[in-house]
N, C-alpha and C. Protein backbone atom coordinates (compact mmCIF):
# COMPACT_ATOMS: atom_id res chain seq x y z
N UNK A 1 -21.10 -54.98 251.78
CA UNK A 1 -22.49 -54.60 251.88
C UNK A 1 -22.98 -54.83 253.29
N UNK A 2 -23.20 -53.78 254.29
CA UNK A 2 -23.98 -54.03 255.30
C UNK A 2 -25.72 -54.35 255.25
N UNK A 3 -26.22 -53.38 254.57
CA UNK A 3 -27.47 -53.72 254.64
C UNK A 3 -28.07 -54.83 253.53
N UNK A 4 -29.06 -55.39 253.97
CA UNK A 4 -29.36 -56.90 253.05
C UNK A 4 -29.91 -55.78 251.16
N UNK A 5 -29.45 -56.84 250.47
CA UNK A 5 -30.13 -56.04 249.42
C UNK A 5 -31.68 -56.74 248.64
N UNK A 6 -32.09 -55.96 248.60
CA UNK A 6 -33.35 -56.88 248.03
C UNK A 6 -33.40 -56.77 246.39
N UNK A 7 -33.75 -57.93 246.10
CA UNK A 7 -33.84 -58.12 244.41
C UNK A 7 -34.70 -58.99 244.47
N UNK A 8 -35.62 -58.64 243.35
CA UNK A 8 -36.78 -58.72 242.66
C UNK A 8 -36.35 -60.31 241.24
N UNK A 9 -36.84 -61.25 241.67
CA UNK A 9 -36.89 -62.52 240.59
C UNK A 9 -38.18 -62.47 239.81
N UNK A 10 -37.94 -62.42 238.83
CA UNK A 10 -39.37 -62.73 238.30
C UNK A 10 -39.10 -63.72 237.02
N UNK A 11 -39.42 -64.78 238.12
CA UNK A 11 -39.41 -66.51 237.40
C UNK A 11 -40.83 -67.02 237.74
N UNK A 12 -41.41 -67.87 236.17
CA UNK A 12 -42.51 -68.24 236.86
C UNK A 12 -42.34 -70.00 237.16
N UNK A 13 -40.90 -70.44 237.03
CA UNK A 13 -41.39 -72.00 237.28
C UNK A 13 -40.36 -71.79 238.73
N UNK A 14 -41.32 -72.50 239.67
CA UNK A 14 -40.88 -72.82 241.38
C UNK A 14 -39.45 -73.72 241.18
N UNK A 15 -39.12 -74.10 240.62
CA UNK A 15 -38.16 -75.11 240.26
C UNK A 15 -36.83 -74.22 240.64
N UNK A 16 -36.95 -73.08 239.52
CA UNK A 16 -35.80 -72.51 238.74
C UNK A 16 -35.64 -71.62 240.43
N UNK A 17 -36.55 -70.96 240.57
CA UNK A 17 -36.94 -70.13 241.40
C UNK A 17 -36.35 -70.29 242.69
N UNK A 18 -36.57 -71.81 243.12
CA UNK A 18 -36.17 -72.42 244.95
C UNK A 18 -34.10 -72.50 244.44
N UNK A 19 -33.81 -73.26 243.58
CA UNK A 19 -32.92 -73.11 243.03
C UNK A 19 -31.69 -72.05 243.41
N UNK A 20 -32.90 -70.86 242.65
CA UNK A 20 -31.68 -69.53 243.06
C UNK A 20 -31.58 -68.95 244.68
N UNK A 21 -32.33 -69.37 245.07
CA UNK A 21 -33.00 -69.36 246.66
C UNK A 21 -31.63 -69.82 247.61
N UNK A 22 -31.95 -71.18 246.89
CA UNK A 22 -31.16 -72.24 247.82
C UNK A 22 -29.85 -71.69 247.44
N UNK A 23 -29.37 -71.42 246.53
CA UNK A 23 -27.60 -70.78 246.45
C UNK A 23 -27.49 -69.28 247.08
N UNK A 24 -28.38 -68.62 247.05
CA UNK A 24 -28.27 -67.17 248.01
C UNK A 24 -29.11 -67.05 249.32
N UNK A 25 -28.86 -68.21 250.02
CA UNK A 25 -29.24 -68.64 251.14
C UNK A 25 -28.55 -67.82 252.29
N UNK A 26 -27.37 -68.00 252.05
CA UNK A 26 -26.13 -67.50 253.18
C UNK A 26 -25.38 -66.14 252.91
N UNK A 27 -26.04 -65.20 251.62
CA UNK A 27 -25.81 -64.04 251.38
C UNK A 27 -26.79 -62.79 251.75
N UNK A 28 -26.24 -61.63 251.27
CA UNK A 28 -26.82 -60.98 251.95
C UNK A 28 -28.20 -60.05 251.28
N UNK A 29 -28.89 -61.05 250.72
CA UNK A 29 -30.10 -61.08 249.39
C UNK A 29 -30.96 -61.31 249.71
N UNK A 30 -31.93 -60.33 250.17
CA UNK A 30 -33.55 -60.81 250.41
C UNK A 30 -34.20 -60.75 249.06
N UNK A 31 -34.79 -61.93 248.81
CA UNK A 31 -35.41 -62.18 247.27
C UNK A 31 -36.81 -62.02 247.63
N UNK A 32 -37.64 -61.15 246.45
CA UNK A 32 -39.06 -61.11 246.40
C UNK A 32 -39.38 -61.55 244.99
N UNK A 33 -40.49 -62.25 244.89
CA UNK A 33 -40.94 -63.35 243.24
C UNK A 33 -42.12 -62.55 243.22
N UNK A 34 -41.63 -62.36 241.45
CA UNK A 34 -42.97 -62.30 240.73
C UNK A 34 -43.21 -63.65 239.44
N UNK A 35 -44.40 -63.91 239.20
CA UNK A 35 -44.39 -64.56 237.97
C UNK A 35 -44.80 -64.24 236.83
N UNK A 36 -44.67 -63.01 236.53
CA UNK A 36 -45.69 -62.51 235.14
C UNK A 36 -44.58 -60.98 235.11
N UNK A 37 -44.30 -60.90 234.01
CA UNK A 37 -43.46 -59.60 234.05
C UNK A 37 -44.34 -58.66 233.94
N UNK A 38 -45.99 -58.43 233.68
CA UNK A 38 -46.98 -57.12 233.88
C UNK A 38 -46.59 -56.89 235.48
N UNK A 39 -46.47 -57.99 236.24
CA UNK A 39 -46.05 -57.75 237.72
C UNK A 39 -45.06 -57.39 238.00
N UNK A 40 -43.94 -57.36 237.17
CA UNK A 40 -42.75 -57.12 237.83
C UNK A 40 -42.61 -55.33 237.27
N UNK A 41 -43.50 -54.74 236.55
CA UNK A 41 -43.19 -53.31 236.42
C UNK A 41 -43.97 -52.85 237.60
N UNK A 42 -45.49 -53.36 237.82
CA UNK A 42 -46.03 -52.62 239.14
C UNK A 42 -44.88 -52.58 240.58
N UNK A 43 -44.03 -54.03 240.50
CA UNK A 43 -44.03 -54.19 241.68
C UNK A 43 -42.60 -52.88 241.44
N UNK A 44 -41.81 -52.61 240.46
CA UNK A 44 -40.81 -52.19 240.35
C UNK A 44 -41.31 -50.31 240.80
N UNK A 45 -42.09 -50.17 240.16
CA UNK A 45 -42.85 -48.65 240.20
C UNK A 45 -42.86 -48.37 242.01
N UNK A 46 -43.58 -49.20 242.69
CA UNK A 46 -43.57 -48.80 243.85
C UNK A 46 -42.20 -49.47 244.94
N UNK A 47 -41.56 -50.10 244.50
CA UNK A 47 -40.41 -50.10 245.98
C UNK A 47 -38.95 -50.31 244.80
N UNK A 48 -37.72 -49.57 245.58
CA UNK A 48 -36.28 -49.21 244.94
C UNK A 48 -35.93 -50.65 245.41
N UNK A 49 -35.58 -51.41 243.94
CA UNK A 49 -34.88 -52.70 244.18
C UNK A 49 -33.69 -53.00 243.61
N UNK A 50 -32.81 -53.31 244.43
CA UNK A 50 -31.30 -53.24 243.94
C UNK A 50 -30.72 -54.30 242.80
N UNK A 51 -31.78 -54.70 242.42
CA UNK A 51 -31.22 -55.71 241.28
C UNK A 51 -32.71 -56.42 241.10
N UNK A 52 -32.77 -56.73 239.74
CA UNK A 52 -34.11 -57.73 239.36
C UNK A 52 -33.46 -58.59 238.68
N UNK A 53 -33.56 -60.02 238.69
CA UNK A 53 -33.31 -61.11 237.74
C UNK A 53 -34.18 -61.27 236.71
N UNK A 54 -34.25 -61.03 235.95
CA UNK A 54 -35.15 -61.59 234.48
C UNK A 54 -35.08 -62.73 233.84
N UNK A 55 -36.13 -63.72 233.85
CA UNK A 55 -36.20 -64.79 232.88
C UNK A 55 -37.34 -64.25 232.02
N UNK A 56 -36.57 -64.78 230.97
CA UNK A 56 -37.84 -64.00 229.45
C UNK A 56 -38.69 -64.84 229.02
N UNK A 57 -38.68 -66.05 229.62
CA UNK A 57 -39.60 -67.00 229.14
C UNK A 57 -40.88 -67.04 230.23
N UNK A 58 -41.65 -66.22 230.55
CA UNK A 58 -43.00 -65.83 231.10
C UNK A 58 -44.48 -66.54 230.52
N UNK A 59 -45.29 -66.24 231.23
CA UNK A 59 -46.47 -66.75 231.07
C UNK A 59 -46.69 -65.62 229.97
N UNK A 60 -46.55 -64.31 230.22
CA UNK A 60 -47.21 -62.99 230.00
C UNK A 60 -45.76 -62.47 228.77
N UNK A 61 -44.85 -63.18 228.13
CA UNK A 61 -43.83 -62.52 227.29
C UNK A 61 -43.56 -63.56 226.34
N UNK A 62 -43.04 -63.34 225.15
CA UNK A 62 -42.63 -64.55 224.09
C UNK A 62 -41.07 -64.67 223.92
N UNK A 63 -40.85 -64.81 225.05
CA UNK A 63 -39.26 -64.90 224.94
C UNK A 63 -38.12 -63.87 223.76
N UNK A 64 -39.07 -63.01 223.41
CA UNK A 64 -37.63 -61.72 222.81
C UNK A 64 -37.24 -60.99 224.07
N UNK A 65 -36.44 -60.04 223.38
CA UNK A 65 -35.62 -59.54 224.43
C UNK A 65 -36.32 -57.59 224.64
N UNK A 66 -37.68 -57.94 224.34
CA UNK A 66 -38.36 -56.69 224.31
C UNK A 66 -38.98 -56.35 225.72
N UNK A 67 -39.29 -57.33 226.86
CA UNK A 67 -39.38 -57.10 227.98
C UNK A 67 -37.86 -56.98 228.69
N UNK A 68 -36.98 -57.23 228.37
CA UNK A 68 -35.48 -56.46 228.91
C UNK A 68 -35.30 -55.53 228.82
N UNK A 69 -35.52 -54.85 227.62
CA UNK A 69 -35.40 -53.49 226.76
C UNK A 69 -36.64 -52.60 227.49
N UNK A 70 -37.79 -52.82 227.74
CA UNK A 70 -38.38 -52.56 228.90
C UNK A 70 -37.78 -51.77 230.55
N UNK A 71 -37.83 -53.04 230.66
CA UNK A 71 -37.36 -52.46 232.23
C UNK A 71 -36.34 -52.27 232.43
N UNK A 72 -35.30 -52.07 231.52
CA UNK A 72 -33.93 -51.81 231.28
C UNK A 72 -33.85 -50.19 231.67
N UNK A 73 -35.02 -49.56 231.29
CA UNK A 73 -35.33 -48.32 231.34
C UNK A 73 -35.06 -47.43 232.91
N UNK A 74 -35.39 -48.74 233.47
CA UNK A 74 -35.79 -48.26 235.15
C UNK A 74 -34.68 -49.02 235.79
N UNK A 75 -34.30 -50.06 235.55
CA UNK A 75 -32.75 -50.85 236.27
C UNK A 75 -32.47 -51.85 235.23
N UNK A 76 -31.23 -52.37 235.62
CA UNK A 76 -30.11 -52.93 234.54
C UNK A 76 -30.36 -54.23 235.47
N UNK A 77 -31.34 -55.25 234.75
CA UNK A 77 -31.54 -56.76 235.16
C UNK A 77 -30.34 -57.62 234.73
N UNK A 78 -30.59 -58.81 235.65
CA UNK A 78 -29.32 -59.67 235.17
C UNK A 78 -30.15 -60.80 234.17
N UNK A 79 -30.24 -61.28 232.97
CA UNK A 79 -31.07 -61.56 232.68
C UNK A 79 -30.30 -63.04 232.57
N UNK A 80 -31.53 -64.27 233.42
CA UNK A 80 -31.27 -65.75 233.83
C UNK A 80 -31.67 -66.28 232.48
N UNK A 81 -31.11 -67.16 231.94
CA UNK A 81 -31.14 -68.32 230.87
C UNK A 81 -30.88 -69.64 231.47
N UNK A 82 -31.82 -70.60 231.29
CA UNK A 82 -31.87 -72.45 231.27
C UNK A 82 -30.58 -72.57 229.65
N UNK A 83 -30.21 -74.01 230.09
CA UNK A 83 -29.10 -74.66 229.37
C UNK A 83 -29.49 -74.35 228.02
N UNK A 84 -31.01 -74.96 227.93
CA UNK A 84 -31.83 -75.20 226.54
C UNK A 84 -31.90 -73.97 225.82
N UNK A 85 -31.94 -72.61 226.34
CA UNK A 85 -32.18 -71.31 225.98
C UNK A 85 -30.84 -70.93 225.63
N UNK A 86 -30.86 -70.52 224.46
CA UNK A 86 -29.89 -70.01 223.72
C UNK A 86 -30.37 -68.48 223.45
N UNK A 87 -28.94 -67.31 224.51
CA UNK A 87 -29.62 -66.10 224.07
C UNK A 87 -27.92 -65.77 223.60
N UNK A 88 -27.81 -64.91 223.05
CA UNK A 88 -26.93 -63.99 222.29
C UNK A 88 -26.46 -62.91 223.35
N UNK A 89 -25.72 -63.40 224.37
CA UNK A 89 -25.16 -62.55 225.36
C UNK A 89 -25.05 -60.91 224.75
N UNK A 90 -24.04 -60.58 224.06
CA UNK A 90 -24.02 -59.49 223.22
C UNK A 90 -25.12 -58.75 223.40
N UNK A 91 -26.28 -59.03 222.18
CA UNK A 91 -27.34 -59.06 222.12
C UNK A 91 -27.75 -58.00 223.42
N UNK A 92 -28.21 -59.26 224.64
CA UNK A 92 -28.74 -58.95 225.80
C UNK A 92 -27.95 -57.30 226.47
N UNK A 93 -27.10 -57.94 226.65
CA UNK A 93 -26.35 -56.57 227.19
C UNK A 93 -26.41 -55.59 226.49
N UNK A 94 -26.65 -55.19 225.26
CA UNK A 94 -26.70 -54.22 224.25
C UNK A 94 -28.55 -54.11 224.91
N UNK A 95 -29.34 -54.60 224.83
CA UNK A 95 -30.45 -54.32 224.97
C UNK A 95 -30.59 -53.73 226.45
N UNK A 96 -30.26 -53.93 227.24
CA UNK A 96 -29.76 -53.59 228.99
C UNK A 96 -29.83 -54.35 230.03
N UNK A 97 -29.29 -55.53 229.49
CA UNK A 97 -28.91 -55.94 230.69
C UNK A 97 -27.50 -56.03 231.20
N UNK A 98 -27.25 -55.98 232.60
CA UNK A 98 -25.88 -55.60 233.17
C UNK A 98 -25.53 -57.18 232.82
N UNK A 99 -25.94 -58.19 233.06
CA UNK A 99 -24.88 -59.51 232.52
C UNK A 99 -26.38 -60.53 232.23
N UNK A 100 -25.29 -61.32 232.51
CA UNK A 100 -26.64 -62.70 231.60
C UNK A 100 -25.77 -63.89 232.47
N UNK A 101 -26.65 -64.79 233.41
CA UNK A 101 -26.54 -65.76 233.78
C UNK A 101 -27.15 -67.04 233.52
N UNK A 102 -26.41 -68.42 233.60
CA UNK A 102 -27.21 -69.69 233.15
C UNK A 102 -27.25 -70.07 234.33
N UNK A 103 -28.71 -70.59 234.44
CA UNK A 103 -29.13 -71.19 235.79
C UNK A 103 -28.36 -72.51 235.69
N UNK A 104 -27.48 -72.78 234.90
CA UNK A 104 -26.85 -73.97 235.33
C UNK A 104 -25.08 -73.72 235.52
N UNK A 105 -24.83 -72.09 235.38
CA UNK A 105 -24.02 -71.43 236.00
C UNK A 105 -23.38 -72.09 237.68
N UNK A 106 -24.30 -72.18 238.21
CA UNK A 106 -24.00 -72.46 239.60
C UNK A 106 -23.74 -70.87 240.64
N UNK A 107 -23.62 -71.47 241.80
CA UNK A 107 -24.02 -70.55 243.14
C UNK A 107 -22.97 -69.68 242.71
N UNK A 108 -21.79 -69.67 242.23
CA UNK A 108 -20.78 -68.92 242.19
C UNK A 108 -20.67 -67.14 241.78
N UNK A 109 -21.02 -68.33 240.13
CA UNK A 109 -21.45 -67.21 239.48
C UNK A 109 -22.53 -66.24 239.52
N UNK A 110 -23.90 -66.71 240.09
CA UNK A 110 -24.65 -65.83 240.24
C UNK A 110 -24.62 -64.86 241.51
N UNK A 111 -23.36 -65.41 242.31
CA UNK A 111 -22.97 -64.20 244.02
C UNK A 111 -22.44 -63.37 243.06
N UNK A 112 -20.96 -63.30 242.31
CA UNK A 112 -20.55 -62.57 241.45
C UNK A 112 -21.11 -61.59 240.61
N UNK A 113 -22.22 -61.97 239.43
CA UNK A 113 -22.91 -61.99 238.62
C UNK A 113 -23.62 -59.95 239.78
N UNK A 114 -24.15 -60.45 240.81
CA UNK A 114 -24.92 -59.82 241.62
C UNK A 114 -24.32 -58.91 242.53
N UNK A 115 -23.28 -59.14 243.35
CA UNK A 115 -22.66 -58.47 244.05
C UNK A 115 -22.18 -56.85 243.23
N UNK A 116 -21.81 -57.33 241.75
CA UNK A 116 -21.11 -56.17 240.88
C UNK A 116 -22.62 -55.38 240.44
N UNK A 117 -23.42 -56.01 239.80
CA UNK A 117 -24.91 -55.70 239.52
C UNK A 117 -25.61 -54.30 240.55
N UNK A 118 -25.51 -55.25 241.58
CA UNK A 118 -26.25 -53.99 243.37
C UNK A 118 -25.34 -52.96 242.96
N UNK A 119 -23.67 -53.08 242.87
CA UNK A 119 -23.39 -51.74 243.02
C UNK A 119 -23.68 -50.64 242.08
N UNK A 120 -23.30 -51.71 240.64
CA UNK A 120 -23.81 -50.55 239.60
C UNK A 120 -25.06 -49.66 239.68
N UNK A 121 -25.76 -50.68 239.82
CA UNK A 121 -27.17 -49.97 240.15
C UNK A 121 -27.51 -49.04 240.97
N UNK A 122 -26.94 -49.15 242.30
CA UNK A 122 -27.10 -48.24 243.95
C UNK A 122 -26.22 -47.05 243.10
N UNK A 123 -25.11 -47.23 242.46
CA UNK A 123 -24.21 -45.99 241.80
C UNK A 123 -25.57 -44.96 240.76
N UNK A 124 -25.96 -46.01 239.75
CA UNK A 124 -27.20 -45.07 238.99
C UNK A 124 -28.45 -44.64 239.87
N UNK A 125 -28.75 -45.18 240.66
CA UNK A 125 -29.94 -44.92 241.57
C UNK A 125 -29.67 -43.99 242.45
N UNK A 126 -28.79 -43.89 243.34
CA UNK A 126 -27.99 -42.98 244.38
C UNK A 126 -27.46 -41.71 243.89
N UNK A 127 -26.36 -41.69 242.83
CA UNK A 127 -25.59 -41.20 242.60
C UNK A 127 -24.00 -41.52 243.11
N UNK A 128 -23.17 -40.63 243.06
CA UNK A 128 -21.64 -41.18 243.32
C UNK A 128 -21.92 -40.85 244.84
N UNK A 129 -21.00 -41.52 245.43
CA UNK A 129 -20.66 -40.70 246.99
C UNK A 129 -19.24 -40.27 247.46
């Protein structure tokens, strides 16, 4: 990847948030935060973002998987889960998301997790080249 890719987090606790920050520090990921997923469709409508992280536990959502199924419509989120959150991987990916990460995953998995994510996406967004 030459050019930086930007992806869209929309976490609302600063915790989780600095977290994913601090492990894609030295990659090539400019991160923009939302905290309310009503925000993360405006912000999605106006600028092409190569990946959005989804946590479903929002101020503005009740933790189903009906805001995935959502914006699944417009890009294939990686959707973030805490230890305590028990989601049904399956499930998720059947609803649209390209994978499902645990924020207690570590830095590894979420370069991985993302690197494959941008391309799929730039492939549906772009087309082939």
């Amino acid at each position: 990847m030459t050019a930086r890719s930007v992806v869209l987090v929309v976490e609302d606790e600063d915790g989780d948030f600095h977290l994913i920050a601090r492990w894609l520090r030295d990659t090539p990921f400019t991160l923009d935060r939302v905290v309310r997923f009503a925000d993360a469709l405006r912000r999605i409508e106006r600028h092409a973002y190569d990946l959005v992280l989804l946590d479903l536990h929002l101020p503005d959502t009740d933790g189903s998987l009906d805001p995935l199924r959502i914006l699944a419509r417009q890009i294939e989120p990686i959707l973030v889960t805490s230890g305590y959150v028990v989601v049904n991987q399956v499930e998720a990916i059947m609803a649209g998301a390209d994978d499902v990460c645990s924020k207690d995953g570590g830095a590894e998995a979420f370069q991985r997790a993302f690197h494959g994510a941008i391309a799929r996406n730039r492939r549906l967004r772009d087309g082939p080249r």
